[in-house]
Protein backbone atom coordinates (compact mmCIF):
# COMPACT_ATOMS: atom_id res chain seq x y z
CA UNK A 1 -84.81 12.75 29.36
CA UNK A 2 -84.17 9.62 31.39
CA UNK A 3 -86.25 6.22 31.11
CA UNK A 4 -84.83 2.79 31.55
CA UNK A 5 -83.41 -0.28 30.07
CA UNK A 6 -81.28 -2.91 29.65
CA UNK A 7 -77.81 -4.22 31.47
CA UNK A 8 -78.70 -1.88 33.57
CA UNK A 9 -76.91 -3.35 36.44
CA UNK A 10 -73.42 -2.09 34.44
CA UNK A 11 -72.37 0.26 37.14
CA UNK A 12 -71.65 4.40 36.64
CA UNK A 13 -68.24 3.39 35.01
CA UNK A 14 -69.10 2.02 31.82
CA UNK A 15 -71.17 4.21 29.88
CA UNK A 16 -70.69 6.00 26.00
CA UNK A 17 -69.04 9.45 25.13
CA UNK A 18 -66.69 10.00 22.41
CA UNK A 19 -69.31 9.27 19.43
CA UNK A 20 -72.16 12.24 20.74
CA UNK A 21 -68.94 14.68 21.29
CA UNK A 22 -67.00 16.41 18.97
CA UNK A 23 -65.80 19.24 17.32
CA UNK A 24 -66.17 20.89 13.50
CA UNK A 25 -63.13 20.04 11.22
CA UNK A 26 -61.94 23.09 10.70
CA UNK A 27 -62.63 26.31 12.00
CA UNK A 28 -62.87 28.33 8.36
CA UNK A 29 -66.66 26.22 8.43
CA UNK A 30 -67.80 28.37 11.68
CA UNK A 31 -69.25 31.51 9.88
CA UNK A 32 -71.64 29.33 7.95
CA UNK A 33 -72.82 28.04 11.45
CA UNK A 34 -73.65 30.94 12.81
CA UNK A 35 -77.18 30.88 12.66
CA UNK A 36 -77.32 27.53 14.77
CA UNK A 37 -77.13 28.80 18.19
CA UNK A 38 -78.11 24.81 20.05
CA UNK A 39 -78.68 21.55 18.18
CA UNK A 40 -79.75 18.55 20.00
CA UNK A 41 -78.84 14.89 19.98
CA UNK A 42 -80.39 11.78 21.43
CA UNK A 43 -78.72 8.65 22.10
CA UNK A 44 -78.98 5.86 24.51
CA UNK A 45 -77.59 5.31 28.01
CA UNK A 46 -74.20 3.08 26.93
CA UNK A 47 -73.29 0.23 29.08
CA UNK A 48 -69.88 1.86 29.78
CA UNK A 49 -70.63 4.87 31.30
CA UNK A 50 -67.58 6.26 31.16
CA UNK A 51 -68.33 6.97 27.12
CA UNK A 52 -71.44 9.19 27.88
CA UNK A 53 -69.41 11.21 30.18
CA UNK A 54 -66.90 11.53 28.07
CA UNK A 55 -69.49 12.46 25.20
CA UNK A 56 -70.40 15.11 27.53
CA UNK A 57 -67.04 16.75 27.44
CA UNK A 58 -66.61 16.62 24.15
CA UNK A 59 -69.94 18.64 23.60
CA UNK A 60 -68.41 21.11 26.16
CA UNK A 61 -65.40 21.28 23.60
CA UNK A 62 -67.43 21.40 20.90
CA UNK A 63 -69.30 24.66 22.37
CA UNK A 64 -66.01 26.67 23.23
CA UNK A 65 -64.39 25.98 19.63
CA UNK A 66 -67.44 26.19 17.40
CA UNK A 67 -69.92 28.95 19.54
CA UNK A 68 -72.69 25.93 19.23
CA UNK A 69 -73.89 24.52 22.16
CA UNK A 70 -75.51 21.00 21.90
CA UNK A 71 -78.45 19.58 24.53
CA UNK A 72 -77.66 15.47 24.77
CA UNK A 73 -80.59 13.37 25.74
CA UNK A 74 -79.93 9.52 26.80
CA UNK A 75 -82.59 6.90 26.63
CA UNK A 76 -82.32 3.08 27.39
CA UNK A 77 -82.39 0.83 24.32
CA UNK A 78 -85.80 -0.29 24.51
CA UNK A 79 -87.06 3.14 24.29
CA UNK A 80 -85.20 4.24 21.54
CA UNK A 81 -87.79 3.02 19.01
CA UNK A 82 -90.72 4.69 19.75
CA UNK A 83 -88.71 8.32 20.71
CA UNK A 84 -87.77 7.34 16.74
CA UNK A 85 -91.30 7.15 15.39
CA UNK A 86 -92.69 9.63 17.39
CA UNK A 87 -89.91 12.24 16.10
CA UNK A 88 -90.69 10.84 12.74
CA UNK A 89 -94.73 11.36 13.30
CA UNK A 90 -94.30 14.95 14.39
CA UNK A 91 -91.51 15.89 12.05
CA UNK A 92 -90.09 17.40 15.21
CA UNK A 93 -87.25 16.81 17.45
CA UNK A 94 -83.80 15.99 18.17
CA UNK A 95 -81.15 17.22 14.87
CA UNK A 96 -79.31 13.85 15.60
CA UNK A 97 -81.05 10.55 16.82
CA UNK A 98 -79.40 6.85 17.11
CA UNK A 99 -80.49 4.24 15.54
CA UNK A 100 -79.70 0.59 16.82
CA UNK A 101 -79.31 -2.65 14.28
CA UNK A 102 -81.70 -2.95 11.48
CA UNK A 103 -84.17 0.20 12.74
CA UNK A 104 -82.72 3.05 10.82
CA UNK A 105 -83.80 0.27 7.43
CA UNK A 106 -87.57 1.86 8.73
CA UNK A 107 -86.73 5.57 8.57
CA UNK A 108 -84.27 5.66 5.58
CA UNK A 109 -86.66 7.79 3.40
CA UNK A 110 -86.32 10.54 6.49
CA UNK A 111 -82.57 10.77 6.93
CA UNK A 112 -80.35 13.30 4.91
CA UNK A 113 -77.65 11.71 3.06
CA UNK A 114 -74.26 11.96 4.97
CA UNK A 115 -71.74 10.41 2.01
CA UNK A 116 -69.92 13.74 2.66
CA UNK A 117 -69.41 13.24 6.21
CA UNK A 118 -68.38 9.21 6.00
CA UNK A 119 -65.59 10.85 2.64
CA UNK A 120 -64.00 13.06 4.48
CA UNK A 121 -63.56 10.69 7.58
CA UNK A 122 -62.46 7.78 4.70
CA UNK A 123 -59.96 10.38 3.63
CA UNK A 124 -58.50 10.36 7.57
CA UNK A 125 -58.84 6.83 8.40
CA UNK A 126 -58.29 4.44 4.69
CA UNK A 127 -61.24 2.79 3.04
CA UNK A 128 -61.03 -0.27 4.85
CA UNK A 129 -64.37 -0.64 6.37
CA UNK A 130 -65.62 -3.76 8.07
CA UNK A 131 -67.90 -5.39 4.72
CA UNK A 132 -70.79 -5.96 7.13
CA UNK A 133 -70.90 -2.00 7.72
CA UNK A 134 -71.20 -1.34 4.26
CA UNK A 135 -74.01 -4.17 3.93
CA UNK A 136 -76.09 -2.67 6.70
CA UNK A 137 -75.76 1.13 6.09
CA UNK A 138 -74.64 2.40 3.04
CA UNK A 139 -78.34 2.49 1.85
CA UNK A 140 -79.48 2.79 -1.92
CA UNK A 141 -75.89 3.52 -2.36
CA UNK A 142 -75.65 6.46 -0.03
CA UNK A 143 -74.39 6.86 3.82
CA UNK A 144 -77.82 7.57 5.40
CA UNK A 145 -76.26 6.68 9.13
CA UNK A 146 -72.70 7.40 10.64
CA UNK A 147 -71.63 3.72 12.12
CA UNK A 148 -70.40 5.23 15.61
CA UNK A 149 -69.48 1.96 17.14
CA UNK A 150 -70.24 -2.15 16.99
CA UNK A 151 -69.57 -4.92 19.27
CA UNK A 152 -68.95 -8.17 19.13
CA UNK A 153 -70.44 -11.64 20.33
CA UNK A 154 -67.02 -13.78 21.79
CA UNK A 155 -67.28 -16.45 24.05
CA UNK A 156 -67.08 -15.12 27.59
CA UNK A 157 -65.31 -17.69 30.20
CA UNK A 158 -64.43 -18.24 33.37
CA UNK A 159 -60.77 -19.49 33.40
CA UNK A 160 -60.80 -21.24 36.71
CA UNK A 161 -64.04 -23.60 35.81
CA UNK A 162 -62.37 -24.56 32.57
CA UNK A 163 -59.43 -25.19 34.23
CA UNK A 164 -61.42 -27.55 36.91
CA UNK A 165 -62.62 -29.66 34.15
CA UNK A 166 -59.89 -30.24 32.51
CA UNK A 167 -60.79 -28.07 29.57
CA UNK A 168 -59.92 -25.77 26.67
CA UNK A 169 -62.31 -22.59 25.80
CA UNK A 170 -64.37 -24.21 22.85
CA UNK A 171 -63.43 -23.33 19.69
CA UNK A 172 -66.78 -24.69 17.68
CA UNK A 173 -70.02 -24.95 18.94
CA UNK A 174 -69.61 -28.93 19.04
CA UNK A 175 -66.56 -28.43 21.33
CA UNK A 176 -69.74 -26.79 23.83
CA UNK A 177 -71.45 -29.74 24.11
CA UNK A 178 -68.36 -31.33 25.47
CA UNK A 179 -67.51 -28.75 27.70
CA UNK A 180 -70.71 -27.49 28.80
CA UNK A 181 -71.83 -30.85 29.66
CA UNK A 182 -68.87 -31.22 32.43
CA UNK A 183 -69.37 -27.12 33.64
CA UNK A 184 -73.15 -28.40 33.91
CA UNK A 185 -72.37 -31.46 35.65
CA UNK A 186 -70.07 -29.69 38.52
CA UNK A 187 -72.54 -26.83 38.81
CA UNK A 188 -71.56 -24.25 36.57
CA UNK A 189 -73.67 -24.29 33.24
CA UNK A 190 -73.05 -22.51 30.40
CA UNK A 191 -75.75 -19.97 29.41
CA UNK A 192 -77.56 -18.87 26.00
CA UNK A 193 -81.17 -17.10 26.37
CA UNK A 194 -84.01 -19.01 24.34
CA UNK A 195 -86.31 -15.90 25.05
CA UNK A 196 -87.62 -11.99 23.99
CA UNK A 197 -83.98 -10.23 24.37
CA UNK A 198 -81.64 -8.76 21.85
CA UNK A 199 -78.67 -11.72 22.77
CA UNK A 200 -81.21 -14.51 22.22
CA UNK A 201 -81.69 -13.11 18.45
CA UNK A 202 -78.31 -12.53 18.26
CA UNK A 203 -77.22 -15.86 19.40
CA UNK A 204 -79.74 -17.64 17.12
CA UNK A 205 -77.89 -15.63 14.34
CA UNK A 206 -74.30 -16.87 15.13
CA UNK A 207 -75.66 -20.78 15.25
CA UNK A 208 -77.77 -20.61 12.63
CA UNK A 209 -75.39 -19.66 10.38
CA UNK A 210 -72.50 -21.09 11.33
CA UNK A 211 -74.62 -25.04 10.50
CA UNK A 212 -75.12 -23.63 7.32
CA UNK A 213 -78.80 -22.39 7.69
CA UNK A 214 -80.75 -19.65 6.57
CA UNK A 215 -83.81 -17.69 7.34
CA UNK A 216 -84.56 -15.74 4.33
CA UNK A 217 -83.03 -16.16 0.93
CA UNK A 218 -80.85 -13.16 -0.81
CA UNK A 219 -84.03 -11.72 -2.39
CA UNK A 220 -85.37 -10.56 1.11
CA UNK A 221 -88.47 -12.62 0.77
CA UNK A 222 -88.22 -15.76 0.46
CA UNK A 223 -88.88 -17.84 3.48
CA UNK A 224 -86.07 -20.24 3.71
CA UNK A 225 -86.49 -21.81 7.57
CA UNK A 226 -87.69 -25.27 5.78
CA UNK A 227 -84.01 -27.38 5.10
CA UNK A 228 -82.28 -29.62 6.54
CA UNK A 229 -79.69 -27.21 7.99
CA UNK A 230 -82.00 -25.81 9.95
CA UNK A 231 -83.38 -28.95 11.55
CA UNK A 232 -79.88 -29.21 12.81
CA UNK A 233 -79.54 -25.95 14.54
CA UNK A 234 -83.02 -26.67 16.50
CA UNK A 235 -81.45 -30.21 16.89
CA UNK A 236 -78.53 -28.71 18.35
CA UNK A 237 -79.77 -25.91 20.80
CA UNK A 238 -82.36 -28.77 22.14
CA UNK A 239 -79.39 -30.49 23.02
CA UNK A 240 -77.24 -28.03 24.66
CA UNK A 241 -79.88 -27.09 26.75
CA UNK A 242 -80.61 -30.48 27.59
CA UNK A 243 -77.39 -31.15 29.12
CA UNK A 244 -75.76 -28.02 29.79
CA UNK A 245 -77.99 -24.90 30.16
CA UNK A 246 -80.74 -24.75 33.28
CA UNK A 247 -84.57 -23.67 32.55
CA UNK A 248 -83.94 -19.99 33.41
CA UNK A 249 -82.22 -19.23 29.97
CA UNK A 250 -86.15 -19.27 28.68
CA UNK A 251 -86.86 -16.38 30.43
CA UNK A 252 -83.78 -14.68 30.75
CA UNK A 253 -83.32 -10.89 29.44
CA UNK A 254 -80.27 -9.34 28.46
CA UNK A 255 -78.71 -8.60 31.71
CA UNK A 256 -79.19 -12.52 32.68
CA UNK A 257 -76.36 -13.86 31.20
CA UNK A 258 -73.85 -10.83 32.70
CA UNK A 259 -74.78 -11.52 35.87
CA UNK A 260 -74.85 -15.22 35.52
CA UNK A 261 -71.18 -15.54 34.84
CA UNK A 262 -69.93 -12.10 37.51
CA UNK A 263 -71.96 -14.07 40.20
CA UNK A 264 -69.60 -17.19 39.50
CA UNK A 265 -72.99 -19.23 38.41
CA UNK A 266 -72.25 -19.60 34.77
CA UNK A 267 -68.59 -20.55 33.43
CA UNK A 268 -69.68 -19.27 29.93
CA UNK A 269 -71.83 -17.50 28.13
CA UNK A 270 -72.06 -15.57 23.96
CA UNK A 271 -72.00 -12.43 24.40
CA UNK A 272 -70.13 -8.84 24.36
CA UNK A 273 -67.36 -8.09 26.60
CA UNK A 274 -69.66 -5.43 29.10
CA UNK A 275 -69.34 -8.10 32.46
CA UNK A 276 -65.70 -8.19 32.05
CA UNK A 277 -65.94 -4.57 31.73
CA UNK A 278 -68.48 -4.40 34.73
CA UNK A 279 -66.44 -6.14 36.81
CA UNK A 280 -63.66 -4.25 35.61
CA UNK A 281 -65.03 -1.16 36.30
CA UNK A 282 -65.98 -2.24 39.99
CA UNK A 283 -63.01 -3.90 40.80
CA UNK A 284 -64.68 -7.39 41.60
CA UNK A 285 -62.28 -10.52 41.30
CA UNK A 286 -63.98 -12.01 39.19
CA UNK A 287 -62.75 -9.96 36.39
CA UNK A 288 -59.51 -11.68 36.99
CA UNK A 289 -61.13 -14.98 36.13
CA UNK A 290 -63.26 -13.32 32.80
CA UNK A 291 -61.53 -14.47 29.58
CA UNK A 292 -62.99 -14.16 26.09
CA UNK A 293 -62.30 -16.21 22.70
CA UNK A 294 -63.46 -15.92 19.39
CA UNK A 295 -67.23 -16.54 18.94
CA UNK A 296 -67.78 -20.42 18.12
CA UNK A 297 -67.55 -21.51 14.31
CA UNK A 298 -69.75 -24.45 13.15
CA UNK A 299 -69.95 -27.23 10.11
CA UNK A 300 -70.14 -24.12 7.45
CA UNK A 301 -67.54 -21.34 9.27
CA UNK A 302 -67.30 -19.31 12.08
CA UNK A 303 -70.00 -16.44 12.22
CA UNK A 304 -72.11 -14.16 14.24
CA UNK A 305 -74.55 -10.56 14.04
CA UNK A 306 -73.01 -7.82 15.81
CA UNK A 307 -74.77 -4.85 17.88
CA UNK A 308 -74.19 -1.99 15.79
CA UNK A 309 -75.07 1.77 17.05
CA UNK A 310 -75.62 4.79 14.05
CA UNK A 311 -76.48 7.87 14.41
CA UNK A 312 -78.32 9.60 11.61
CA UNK A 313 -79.80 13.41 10.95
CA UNK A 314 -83.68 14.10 10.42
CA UNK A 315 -84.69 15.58 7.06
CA UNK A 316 -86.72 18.35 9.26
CA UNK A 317 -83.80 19.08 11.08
CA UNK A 318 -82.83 22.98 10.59
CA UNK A 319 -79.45 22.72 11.13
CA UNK A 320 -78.26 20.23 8.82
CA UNK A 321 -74.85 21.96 8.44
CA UNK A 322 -74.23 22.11 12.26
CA UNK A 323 -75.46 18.55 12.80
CA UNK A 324 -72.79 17.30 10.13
CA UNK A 325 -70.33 19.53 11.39
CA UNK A 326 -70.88 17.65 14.82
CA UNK A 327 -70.08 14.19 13.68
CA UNK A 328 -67.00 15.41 12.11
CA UNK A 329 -66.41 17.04 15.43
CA UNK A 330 -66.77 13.93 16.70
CA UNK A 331 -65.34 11.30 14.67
CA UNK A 332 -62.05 13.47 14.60
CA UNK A 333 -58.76 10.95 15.21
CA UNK A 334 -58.17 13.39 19.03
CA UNK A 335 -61.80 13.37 19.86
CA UNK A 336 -62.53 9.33 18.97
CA UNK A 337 -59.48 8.56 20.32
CA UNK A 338 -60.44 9.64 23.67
CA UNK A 339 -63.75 8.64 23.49
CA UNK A 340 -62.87 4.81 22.82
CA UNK A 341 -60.55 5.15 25.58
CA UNK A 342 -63.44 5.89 27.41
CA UNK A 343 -65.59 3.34 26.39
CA UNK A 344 -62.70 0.92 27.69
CA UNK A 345 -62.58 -1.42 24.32
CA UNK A 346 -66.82 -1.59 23.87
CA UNK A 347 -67.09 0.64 21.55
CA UNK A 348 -65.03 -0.68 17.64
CA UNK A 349 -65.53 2.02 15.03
CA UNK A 350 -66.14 1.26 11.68
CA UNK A 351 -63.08 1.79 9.89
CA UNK A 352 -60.13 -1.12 10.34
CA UNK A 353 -57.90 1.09 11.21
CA UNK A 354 -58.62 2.21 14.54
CA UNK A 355 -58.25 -1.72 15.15
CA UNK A 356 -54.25 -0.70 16.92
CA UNK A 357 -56.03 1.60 20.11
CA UNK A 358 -54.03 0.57 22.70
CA UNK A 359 -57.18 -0.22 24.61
CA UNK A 360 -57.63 -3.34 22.43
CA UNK A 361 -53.54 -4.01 22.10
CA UNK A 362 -52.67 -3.59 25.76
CA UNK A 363 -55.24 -6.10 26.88
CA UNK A 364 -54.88 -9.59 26.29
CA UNK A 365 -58.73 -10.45 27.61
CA UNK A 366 -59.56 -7.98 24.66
CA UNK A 367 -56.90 -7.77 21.69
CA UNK A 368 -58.99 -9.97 19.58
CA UNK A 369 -61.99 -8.13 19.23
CA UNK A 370 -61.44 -5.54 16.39
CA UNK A 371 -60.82 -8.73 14.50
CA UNK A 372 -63.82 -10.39 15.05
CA UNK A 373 -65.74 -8.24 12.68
CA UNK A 374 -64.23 -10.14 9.93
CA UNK A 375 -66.66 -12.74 10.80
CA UNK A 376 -69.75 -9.95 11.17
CA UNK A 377 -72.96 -10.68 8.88
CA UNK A 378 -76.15 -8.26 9.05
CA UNK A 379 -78.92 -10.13 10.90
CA UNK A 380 -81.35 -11.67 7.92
CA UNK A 381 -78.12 -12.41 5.80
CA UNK A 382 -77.84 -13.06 3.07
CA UNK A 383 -80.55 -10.88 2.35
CA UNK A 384 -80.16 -6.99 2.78
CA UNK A 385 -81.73 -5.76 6.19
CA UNK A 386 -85.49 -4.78 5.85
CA UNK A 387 -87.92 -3.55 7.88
CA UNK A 388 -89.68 -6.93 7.46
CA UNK A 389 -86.34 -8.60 9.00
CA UNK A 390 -86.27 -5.74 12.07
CA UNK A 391 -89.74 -6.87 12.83
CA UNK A 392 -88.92 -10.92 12.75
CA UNK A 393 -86.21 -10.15 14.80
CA UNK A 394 -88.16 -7.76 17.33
CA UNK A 395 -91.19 -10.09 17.58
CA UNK A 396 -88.13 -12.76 18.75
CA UNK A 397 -89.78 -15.27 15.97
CA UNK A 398 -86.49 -17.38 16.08
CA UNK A 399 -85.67 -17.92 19.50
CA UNK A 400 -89.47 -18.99 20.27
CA UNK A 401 -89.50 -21.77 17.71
CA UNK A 402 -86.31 -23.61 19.31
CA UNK A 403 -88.06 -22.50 23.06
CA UNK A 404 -91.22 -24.55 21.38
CA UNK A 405 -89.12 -27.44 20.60
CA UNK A 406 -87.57 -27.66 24.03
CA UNK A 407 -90.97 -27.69 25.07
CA UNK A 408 -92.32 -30.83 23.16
CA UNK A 409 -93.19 -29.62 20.06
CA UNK A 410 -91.45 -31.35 17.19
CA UNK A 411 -88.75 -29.88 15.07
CA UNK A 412 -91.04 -29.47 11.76
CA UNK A 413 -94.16 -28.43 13.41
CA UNK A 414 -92.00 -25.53 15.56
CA UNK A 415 -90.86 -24.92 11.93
CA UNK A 416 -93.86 -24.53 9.97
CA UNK A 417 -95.28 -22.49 13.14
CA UNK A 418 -92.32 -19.72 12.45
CA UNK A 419 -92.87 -19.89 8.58
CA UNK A 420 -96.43 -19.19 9.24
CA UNK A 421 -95.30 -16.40 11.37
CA UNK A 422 -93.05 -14.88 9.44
CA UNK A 423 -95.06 -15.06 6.04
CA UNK A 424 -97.48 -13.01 8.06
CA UNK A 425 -94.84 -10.45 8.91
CA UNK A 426 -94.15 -10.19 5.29
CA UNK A 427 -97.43 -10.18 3.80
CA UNK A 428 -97.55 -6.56 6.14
């Protein structure tokens, strides 16, 4: 199974392996496994395509120790969805799927309960799991997904226009209206999509919160887009664009901004670390000039929403057992220590402790992203991700109301627009 999707310009190298690939804790569980001869798994293409490969040898590991063989099916993200809802529909499918963000809130009443899985890892790897994990996924108070890995949203620079301005990497997002102002003005603008792509929601997320603003209130229903706050964060992105962002950022899609800042175009950009690891990966120079720094904190902190990637099993699967057995396979400290290896520092699992890989402490460009997810919030926060939320989010609600403001509308009629929106998304 092979369709399409985004960053697809991330070359062969950087891809996703160690979280589809693993092997069964202990081999006293294989006679109760007997019966399942193949079980099946379907994630999505990874940017780093050095993880699926390694995936795939992990599956090849897993087959030799535990007599199971496993069939791995890849998809691009955009696809994802409706592989999930047509597997739902037919009650049919892969044993394990992946679930990206806020979509597995939709199918929660169709995934087996994994608490025993996500205890025994616990027991391996300490209780200290990022807070923002625990918000998103543990579910009615059960485990209904295995977090395999999240990512976070720094600033990506390029040293060498910084330096030509005379100029730190910002550390709040009024320091980028200083600094983008002069990248803009000796032709390198910074650049944040306004448009329909995954970084434009997430990006609205980061600002948004970090002025104090919210969408929804804590009850999950509650329409909260009308305050002051708010204002200001429309006020603010109409500004940045204004004077240091170029028209394209309203149409851009989620490779944009990567290739932006590898061509040289862009000196900085919010978003994960996969054109450092591009150009990594492809030896280009410019990944000598690619720095990174903590994402941007506002008036009211320093926040942002991460990409998070799960993996859950079907209730219809029919080899439950296996398909558990497999993420302990996987998850186990030899197996996901090679497979984050592999994923050359994308790929931060959910548990603190795996925050001293040497792929995060041996590079400079990259040592501070484990802790970033200190500053991780569930998009929709402070209310609990909904399906409601997912579909705000998807229908890319946020990003068109500041795009509408940039485009002459005023800042309370763009508002009352999106409440009108969203109060339809809620009334179903």
């Amino acid at each position: 199974m092979t369709k399409c999707s985004r960053r697809q310009f991330i070359p062969g190298s950087i891809a996703s392996t160690a979280a589809l690939a693993g092997l069964i804790s202990s081999k006293s569980s294989l006679p109760a496994l007997a019966q399942a001869r193949e079980i099946s798994i379907l994630g999505w293409h990874h940017l780093v395509t050095g993880s699926d490969a390694k995936l795939k040898d992990l599956l090849s590991k897993f087959r030799k120790e535990s007599g199971i063989s496993v069939r791995s099916d890849h998809v691009f993200v955009p696809q994802l969805a409706s592989e999930q809802e047509e597997e739902q529909r037919a009650q049919a499918g892969h044993d394990i799927i992946m679930f990206v963000n806020r979509q597995v809130w939709r199918y929660r009443d169709y995934l087996v309960n994994i608490d025993d899985v996500v205890s025994d890892l616990t027991k391996q790897y300490g209780p200290d799991i990022y807070p923002f994990i625990k918000d998103g996924f543990m579910i009615n108070g059960h485990w209904k997904v295995l977090p395999f890995s999240w990512t976070g949203y720094p600033g990506n620079y390029l040293q060498s226009k910084f330096n030509q301005v005379g100029q730190a990497p910002p550390d709040t997002w009024s320091d980028l209206l200083i600094v983008g102002k002069k990248l803009k003005e000796v032709g390198h603008p910074i650049g944040i999509p306004i448009s329909h792509c995954e970084d434009a929601n997430a990006t609205f997320w980061a600002i948004c919160w970090s002025f104090g603003a919210t969408v929804v209130e804590a009850d999950g229903k509650t329409i909260a887009l009308n305050s002051p706050q708010m204002a200001e964060v429309i006020e603010y992105y109409k500004e940045l664009y204004e004077i240091a962002m170029e028209p394209a950022v309203l149409s851009w899609d989620d490779l944009s901004n990567n290739r932006c800042i590898n061509s040289s175009h862009c000196a900085w950009i919010h978003n994960p670390v996969s054109s450092y690891l591009a150009a990594l990966a492809n030896k280009l120079p410019i990944a000598n000039d690619i720095n990174h720094h903590s994402t941007p904190a506002g008036p009211a902190g320093r926040f942002f929403a991460p990409g998070t990637w799960v993996y859950g099993i079907w209730k219809f699967s029919k080899n439950i057992q296996a398909a558990k057995e497999l993420l302990r396979f996987l998850f186990r400290e030899d197996n996901l220590r090679d497979w984050i290896r592999a994923g050359a520092g994308f790929n931060i699992p959910m548990w603190r402790y795996w925050g001293r890989h040497p792929v995060w402490t041996t590079d400079p460009k990259l040592k501070m992203l484990p802790s970033e997810g200190l500053y991780a919030r569930m998009p929709g926060w402070p209310a609990r991700p909904s399906e409601a939320l997912g579909i705000i989010d998807s229908s890319h609600i946020l990003p068109d109301m500041v795009a509408k403001t940039i485009g002459g509308m005023s800042v309370s009629e763009a508002i009352s627009w999106a409440t009108d929106r969203m109060a339809s998304v809620f009334r179903g």
